[in-house]
PDB file of N, CA and C in Angstrom:
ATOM      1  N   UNK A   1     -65.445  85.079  14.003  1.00  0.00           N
ATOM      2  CA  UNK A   1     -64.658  84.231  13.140  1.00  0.00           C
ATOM      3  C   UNK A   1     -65.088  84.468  11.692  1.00  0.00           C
ATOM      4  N   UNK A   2     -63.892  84.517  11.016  1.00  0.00           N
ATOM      5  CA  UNK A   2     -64.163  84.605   9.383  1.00  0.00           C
ATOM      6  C   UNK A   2     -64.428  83.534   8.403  1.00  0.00           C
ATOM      7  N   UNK A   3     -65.355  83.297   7.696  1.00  0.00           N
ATOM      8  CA  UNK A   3     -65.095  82.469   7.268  1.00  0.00           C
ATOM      9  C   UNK A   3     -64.565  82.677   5.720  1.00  0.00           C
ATOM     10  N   UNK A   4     -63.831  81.477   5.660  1.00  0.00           N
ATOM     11  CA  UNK A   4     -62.924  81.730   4.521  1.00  0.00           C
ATOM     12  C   UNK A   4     -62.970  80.675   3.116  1.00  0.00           C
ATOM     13  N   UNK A   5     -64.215  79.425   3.388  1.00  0.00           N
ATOM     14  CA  UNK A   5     -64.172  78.851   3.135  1.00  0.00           C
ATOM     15  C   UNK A   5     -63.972  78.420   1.546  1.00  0.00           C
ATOM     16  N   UNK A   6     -64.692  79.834   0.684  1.00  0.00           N
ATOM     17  CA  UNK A   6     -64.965  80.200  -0.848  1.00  0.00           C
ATOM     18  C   UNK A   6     -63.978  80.452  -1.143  1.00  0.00           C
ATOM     19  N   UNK A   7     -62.710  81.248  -0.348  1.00  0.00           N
ATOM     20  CA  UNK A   7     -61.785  81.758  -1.065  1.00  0.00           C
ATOM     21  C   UNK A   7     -60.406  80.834  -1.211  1.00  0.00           C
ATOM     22  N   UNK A   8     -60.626  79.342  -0.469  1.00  0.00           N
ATOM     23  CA  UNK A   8     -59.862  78.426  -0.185  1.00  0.00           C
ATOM     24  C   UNK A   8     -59.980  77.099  -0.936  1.00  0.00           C
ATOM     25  N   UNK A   9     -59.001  76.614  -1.405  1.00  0.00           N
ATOM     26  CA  UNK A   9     -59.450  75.431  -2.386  1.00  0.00           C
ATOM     27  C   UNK A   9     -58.770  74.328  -1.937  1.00  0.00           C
ATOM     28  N   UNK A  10     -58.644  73.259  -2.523  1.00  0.00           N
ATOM     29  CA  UNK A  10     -57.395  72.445  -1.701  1.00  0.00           C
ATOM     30  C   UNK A  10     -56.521  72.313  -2.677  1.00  0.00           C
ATOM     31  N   UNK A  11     -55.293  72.206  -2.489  1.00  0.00           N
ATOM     32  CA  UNK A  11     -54.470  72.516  -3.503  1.00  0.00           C
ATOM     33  C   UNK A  11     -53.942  71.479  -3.856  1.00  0.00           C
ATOM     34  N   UNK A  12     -54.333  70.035  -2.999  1.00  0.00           N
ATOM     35  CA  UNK A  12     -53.640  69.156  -3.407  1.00  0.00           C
ATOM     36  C   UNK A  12     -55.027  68.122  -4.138  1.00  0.00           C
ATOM     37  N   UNK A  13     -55.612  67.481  -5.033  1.00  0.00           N
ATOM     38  CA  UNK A  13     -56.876  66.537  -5.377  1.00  0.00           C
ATOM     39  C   UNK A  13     -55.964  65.386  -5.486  1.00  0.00           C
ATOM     40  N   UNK A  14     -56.279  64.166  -4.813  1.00  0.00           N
ATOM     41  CA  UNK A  14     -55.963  63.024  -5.069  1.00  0.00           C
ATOM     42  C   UNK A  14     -56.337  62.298  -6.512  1.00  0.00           C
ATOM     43  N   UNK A  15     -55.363  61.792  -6.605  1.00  0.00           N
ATOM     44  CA  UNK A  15     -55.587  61.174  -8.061  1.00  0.00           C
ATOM     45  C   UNK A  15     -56.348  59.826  -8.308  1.00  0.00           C
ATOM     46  N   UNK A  16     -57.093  59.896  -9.137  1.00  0.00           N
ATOM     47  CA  UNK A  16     -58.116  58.989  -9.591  1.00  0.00           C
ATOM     48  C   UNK A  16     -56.891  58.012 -11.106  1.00  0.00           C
ATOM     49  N   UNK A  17     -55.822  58.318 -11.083  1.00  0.00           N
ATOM     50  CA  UNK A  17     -55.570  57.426 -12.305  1.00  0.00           C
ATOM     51  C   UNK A  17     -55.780  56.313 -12.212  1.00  0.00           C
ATOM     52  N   UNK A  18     -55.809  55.673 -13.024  1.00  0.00           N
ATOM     53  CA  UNK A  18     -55.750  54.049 -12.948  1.00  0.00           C
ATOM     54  C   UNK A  18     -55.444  53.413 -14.291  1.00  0.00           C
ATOM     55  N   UNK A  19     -54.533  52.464 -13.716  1.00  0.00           N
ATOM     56  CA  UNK A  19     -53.968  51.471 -15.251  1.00  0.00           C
ATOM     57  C   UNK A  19     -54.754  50.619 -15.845  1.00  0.00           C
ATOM     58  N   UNK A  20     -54.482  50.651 -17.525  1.00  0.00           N
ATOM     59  CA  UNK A  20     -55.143  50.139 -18.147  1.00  0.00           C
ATOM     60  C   UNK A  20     -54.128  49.024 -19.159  1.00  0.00           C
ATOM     61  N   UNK A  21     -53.152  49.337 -19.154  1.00  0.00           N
ATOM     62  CA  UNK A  21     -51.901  48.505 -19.680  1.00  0.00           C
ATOM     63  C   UNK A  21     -50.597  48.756 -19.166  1.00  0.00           C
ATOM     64  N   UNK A  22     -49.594  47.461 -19.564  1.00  0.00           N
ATOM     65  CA  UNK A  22     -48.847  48.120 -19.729  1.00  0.00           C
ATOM     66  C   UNK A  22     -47.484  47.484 -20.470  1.00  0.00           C
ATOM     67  N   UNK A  23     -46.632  48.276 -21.688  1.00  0.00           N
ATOM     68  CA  UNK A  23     -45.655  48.497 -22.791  1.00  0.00           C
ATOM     69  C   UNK A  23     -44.093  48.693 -21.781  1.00  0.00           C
ATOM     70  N   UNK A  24     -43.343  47.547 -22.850  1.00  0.00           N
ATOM     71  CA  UNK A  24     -41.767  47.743 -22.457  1.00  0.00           C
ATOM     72  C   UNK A  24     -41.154  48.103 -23.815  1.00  0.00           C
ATOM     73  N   UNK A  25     -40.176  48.925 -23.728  1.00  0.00           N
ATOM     74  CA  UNK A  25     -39.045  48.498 -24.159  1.00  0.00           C
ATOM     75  C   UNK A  25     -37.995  47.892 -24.015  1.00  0.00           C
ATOM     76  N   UNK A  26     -36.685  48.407 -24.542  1.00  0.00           N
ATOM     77  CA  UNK A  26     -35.331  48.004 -24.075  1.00  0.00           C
ATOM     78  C   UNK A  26     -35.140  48.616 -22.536  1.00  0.00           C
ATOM     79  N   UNK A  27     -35.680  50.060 -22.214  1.00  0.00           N
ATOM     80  CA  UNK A  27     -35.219  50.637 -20.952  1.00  0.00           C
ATOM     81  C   UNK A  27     -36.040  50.941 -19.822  1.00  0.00           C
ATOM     82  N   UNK A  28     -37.142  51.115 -20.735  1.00  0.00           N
ATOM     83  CA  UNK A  28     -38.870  52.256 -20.473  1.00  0.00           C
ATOM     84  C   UNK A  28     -39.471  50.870 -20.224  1.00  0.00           C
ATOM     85  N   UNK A  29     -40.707  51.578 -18.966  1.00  0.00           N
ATOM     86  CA  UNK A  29     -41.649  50.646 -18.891  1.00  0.00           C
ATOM     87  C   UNK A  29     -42.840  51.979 -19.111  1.00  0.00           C
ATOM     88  N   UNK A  30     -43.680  51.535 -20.064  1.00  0.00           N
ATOM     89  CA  UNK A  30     -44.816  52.528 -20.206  1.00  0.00           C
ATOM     90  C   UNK A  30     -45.889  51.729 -19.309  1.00  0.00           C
ATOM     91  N   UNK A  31     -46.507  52.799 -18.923  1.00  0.00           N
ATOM     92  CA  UNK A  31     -48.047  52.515 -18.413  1.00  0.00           C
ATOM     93  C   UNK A  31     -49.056  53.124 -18.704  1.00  0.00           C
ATOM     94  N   UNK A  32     -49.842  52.462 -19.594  1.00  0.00           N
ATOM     95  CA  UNK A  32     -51.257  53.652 -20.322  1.00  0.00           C
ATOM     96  C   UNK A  32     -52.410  53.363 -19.255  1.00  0.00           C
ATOM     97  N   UNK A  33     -52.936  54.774 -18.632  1.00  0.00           N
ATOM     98  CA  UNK A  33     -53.595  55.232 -17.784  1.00  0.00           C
ATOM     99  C   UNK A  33     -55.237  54.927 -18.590  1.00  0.00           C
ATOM    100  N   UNK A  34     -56.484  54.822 -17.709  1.00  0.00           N
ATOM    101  CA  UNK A  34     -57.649  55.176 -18.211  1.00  0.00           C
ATOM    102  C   UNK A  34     -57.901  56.609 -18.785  1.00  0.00           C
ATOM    103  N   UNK A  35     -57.263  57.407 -18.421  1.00  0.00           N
ATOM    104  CA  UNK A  35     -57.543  59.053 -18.727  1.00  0.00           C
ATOM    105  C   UNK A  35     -57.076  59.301 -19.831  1.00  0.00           C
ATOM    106  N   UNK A  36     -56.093  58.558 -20.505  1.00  0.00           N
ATOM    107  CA  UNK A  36     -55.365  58.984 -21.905  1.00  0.00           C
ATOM    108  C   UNK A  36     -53.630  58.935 -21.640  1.00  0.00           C
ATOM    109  N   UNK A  37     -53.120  59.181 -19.990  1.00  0.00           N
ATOM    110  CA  UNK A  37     -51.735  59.865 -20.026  1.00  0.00           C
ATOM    111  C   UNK A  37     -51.392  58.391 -19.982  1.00  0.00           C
ATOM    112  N   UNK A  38     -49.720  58.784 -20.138  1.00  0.00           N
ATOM    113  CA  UNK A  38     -48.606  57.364 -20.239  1.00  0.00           C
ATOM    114  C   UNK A  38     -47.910  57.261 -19.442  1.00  0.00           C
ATOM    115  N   UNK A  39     -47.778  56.598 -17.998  1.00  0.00           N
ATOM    116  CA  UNK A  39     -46.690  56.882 -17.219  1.00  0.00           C
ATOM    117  C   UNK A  39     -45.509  56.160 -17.453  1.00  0.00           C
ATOM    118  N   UNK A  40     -43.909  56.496 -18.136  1.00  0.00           N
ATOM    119  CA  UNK A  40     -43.151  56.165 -18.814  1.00  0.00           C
ATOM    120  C   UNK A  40     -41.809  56.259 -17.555  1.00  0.00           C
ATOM    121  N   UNK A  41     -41.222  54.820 -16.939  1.00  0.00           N
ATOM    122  CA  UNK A  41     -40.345  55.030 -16.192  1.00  0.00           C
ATOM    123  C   UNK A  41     -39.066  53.977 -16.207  1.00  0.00           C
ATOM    124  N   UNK A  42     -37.744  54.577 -15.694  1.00  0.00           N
ATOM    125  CA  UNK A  42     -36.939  53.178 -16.421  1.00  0.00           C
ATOM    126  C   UNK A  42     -36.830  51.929 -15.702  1.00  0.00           C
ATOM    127  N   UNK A  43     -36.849  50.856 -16.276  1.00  0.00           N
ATOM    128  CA  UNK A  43     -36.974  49.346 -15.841  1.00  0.00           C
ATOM    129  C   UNK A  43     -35.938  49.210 -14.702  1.00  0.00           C
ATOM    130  N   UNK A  44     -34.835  49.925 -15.279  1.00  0.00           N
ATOM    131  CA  UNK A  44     -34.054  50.099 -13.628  1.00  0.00           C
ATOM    132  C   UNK A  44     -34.667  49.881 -12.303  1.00  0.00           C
ATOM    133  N   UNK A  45     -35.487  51.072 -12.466  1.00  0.00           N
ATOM    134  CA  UNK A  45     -36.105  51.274 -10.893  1.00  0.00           C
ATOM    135  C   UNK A  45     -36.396  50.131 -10.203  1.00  0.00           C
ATOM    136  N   UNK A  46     -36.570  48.973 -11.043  1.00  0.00           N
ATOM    137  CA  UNK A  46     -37.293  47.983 -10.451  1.00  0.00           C
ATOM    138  C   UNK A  46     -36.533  46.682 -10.801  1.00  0.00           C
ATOM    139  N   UNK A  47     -35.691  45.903 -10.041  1.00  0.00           N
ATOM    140  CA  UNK A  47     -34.497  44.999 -10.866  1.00  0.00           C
ATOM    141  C   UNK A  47     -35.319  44.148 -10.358  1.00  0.00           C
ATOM    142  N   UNK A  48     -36.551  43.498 -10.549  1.00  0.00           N
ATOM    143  CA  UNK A  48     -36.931  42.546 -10.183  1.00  0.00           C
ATOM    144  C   UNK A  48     -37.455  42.555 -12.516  1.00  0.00           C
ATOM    145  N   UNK A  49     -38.413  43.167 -12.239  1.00  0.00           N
ATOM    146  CA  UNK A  49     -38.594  43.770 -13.607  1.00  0.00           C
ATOM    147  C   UNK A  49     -37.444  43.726 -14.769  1.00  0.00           C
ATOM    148  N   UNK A  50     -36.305  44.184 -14.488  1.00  0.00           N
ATOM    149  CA  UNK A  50     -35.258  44.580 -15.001  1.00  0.00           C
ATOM    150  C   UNK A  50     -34.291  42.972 -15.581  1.00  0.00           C
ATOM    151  N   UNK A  51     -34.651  42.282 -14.509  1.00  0.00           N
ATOM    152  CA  UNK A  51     -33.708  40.995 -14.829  1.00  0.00           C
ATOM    153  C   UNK A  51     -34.539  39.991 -15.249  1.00  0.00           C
ATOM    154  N   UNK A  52     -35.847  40.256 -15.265  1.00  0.00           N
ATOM    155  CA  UNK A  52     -37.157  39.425 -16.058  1.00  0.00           C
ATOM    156  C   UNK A  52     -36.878  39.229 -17.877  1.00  0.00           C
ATOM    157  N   UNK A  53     -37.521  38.207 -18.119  1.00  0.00           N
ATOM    158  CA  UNK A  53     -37.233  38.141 -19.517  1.00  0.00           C
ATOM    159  C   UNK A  53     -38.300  38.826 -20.408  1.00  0.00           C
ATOM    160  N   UNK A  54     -38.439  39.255 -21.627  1.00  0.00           N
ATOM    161  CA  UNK A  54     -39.582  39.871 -21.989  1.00  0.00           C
ATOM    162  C   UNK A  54     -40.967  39.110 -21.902  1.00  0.00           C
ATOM    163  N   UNK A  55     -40.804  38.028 -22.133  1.00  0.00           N
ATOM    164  CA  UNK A  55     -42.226  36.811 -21.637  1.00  0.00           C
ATOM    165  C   UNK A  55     -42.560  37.058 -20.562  1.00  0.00           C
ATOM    166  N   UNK A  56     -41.837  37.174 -19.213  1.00  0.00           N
ATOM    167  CA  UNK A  56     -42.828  37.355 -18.039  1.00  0.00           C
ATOM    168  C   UNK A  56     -42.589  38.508 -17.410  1.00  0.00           C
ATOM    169  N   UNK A  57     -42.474  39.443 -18.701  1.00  0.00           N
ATOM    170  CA  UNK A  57     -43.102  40.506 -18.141  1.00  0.00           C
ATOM    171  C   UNK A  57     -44.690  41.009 -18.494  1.00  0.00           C
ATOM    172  N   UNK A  58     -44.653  40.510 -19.591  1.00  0.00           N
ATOM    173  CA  UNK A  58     -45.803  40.654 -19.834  1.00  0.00           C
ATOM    174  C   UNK A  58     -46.925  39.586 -19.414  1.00  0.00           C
ATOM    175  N   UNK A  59     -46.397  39.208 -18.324  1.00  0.00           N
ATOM    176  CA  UNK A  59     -47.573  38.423 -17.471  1.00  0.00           C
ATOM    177  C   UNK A  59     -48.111  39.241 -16.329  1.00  0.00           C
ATOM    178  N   UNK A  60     -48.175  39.887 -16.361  1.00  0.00           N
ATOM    179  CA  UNK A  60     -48.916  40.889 -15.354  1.00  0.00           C
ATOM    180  C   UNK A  60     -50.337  41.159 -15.483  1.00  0.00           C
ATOM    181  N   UNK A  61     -50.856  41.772 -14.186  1.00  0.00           N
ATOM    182  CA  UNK A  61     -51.940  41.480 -13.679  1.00  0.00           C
ATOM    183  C   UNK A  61     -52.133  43.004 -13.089  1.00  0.00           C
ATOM    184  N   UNK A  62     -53.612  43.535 -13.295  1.00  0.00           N
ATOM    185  CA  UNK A  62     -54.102  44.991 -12.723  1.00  0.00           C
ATOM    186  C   UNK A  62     -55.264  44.413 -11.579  1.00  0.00           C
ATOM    187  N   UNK A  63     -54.350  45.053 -10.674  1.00  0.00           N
ATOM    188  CA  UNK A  63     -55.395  45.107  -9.440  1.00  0.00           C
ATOM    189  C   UNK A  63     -55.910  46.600  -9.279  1.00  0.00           C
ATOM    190  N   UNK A  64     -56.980  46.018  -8.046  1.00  0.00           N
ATOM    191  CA  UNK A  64     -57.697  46.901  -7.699  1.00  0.00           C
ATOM    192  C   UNK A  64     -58.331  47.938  -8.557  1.00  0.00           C
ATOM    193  N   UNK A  65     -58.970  47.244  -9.895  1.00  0.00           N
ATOM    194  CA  UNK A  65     -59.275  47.926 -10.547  1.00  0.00           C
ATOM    195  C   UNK A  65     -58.822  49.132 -11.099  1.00  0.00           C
ATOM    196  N   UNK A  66     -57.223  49.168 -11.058  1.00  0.00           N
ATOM    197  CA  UNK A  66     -56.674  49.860 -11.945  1.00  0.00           C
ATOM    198  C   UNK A  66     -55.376  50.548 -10.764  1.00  0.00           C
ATOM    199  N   UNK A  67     -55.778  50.368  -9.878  1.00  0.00           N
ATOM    200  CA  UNK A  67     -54.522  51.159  -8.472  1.00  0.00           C
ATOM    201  C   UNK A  67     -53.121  50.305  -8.766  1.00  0.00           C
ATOM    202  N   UNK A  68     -52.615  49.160  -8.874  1.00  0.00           N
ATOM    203  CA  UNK A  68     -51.658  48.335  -8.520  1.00  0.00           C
ATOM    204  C   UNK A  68     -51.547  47.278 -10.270  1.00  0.00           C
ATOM    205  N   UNK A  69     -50.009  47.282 -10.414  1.00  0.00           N
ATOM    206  CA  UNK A  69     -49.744  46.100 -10.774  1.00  0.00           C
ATOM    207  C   UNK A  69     -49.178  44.999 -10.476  1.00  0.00           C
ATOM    208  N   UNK A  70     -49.290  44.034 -10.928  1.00  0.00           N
ATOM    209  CA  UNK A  70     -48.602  42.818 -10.014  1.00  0.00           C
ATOM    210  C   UNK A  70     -48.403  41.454 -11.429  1.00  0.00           C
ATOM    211  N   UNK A  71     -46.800  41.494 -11.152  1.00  0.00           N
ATOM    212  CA  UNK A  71     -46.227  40.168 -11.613  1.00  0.00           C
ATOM    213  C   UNK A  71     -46.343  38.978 -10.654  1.00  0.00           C
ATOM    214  N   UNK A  72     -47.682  38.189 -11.089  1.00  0.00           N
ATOM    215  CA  UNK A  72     -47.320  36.546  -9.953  1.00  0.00           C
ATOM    216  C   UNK A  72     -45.874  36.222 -10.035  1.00  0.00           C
ATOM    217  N   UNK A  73     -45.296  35.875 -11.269  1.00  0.00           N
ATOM    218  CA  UNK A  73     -44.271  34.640 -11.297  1.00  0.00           C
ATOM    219  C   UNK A  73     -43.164  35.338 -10.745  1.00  0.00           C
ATOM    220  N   UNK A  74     -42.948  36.739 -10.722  1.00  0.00           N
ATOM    221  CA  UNK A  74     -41.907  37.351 -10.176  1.00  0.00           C
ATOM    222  C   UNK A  74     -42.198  38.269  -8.837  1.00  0.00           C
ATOM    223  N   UNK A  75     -43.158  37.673  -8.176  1.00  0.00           N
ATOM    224  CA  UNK A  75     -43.702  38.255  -7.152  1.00  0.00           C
ATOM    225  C   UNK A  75     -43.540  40.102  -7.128  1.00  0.00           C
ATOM    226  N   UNK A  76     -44.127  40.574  -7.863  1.00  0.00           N
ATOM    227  CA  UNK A  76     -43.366  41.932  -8.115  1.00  0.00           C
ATOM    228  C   UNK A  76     -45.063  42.902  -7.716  1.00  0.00           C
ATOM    229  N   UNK A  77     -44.853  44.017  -7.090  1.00  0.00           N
ATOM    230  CA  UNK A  77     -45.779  44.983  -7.055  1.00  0.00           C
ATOM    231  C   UNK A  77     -45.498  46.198  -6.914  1.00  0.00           C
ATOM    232  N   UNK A  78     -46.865  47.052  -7.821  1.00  0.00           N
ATOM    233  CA  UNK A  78     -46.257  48.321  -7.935  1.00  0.00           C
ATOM    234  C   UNK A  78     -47.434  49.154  -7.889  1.00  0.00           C
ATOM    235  N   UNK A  79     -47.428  50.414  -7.190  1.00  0.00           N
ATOM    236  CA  UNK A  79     -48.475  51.036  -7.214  1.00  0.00           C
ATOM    237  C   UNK A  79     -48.350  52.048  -8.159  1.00  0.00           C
ATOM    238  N   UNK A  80     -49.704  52.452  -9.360  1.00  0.00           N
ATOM    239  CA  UNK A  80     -49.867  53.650 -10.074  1.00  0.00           C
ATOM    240  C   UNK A  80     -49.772  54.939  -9.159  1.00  0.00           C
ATOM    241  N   UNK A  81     -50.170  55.152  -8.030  1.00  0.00           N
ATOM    242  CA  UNK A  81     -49.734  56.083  -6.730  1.00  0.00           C
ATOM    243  C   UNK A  81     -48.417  56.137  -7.028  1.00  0.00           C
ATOM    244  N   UNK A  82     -47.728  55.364  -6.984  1.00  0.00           N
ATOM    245  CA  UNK A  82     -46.115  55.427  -6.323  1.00  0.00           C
ATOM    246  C   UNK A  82     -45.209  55.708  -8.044  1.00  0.00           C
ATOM    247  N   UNK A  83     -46.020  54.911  -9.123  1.00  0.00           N
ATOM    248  CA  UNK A  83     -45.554  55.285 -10.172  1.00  0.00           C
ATOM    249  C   UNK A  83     -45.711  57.484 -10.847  1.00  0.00           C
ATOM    250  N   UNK A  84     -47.007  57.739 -10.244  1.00  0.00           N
ATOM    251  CA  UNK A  84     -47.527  58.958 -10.551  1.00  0.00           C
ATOM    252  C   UNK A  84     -46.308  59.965 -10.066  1.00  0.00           C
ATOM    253  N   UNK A  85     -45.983  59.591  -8.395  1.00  0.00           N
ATOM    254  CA  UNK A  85     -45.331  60.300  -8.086  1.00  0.00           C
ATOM    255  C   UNK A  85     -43.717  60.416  -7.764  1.00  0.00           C
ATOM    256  N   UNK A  86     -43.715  59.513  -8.738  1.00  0.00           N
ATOM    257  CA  UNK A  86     -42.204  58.988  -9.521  1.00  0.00           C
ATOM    258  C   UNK A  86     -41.546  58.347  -8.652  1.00  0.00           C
ATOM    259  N   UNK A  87     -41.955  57.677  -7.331  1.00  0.00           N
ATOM    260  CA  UNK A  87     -41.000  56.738  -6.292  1.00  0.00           C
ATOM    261  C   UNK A  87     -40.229  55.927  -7.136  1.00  0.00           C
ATOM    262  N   UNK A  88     -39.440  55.138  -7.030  1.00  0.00           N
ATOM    263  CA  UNK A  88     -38.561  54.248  -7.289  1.00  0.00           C
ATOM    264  C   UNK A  88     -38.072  53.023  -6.263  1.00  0.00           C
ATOM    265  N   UNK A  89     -38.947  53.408  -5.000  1.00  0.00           N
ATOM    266  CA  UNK A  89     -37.855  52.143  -4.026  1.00  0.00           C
ATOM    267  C   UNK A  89     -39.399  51.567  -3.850  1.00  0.00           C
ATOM    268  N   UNK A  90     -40.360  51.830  -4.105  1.00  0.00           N
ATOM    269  CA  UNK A  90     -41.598  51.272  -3.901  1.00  0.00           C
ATOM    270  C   UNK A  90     -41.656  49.492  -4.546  1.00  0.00           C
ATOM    271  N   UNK A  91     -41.031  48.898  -5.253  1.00  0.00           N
ATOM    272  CA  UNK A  91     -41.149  47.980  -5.612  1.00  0.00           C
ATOM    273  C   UNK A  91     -41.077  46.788  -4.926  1.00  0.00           C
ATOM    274  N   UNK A  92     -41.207  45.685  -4.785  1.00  0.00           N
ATOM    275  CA  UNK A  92     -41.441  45.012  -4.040  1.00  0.00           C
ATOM    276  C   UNK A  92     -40.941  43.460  -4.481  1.00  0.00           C
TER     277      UNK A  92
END
């Protein structure tokens, strides 16, 4: 048996991002990451979000130390996972 192990990498590394805020506009919901990046997606995706007023949206809450956000008053959750890899029905 060969081993192959040096010449093999994994091609996929799970992501370590994690949220540190997060910015609306009129359409965009930004999310500034610990690493520096912005994950920027439209409020659409999420009509829980979408039909919120600008006051409670910005009542949100970072779990799990940076994995998940979560609106109490609009029972709303969202994973930086699911935001990274651009889902849209993930909302809750």
């Amino acid at each position: 048996m060969v081993k192959t192990k040096s010449k093999f990498r994994r091609a996929f590394v799970p992501t370590t991002a994690l949220a540190k805020s997060v910015e609306f506009d009129q359409d965009m919901m930004h999310v500034s990451l610990t690493d520096g990046r912005i994950i920027s997606v439209p409020i659409l995706w999420f009509p829980l979000l979408h039909d919120a007023t600008p006051k409670e949206r910005k009542k949100y809450e970072i779990g799990g130390g940076g994995i998940s956000l979560h609106w109490p008053e609009l029972d709303e959750d969202i994973s930086v996972a699911n935001l990274m890899a651009g889902v849209d029905w993930q909302s809750t």
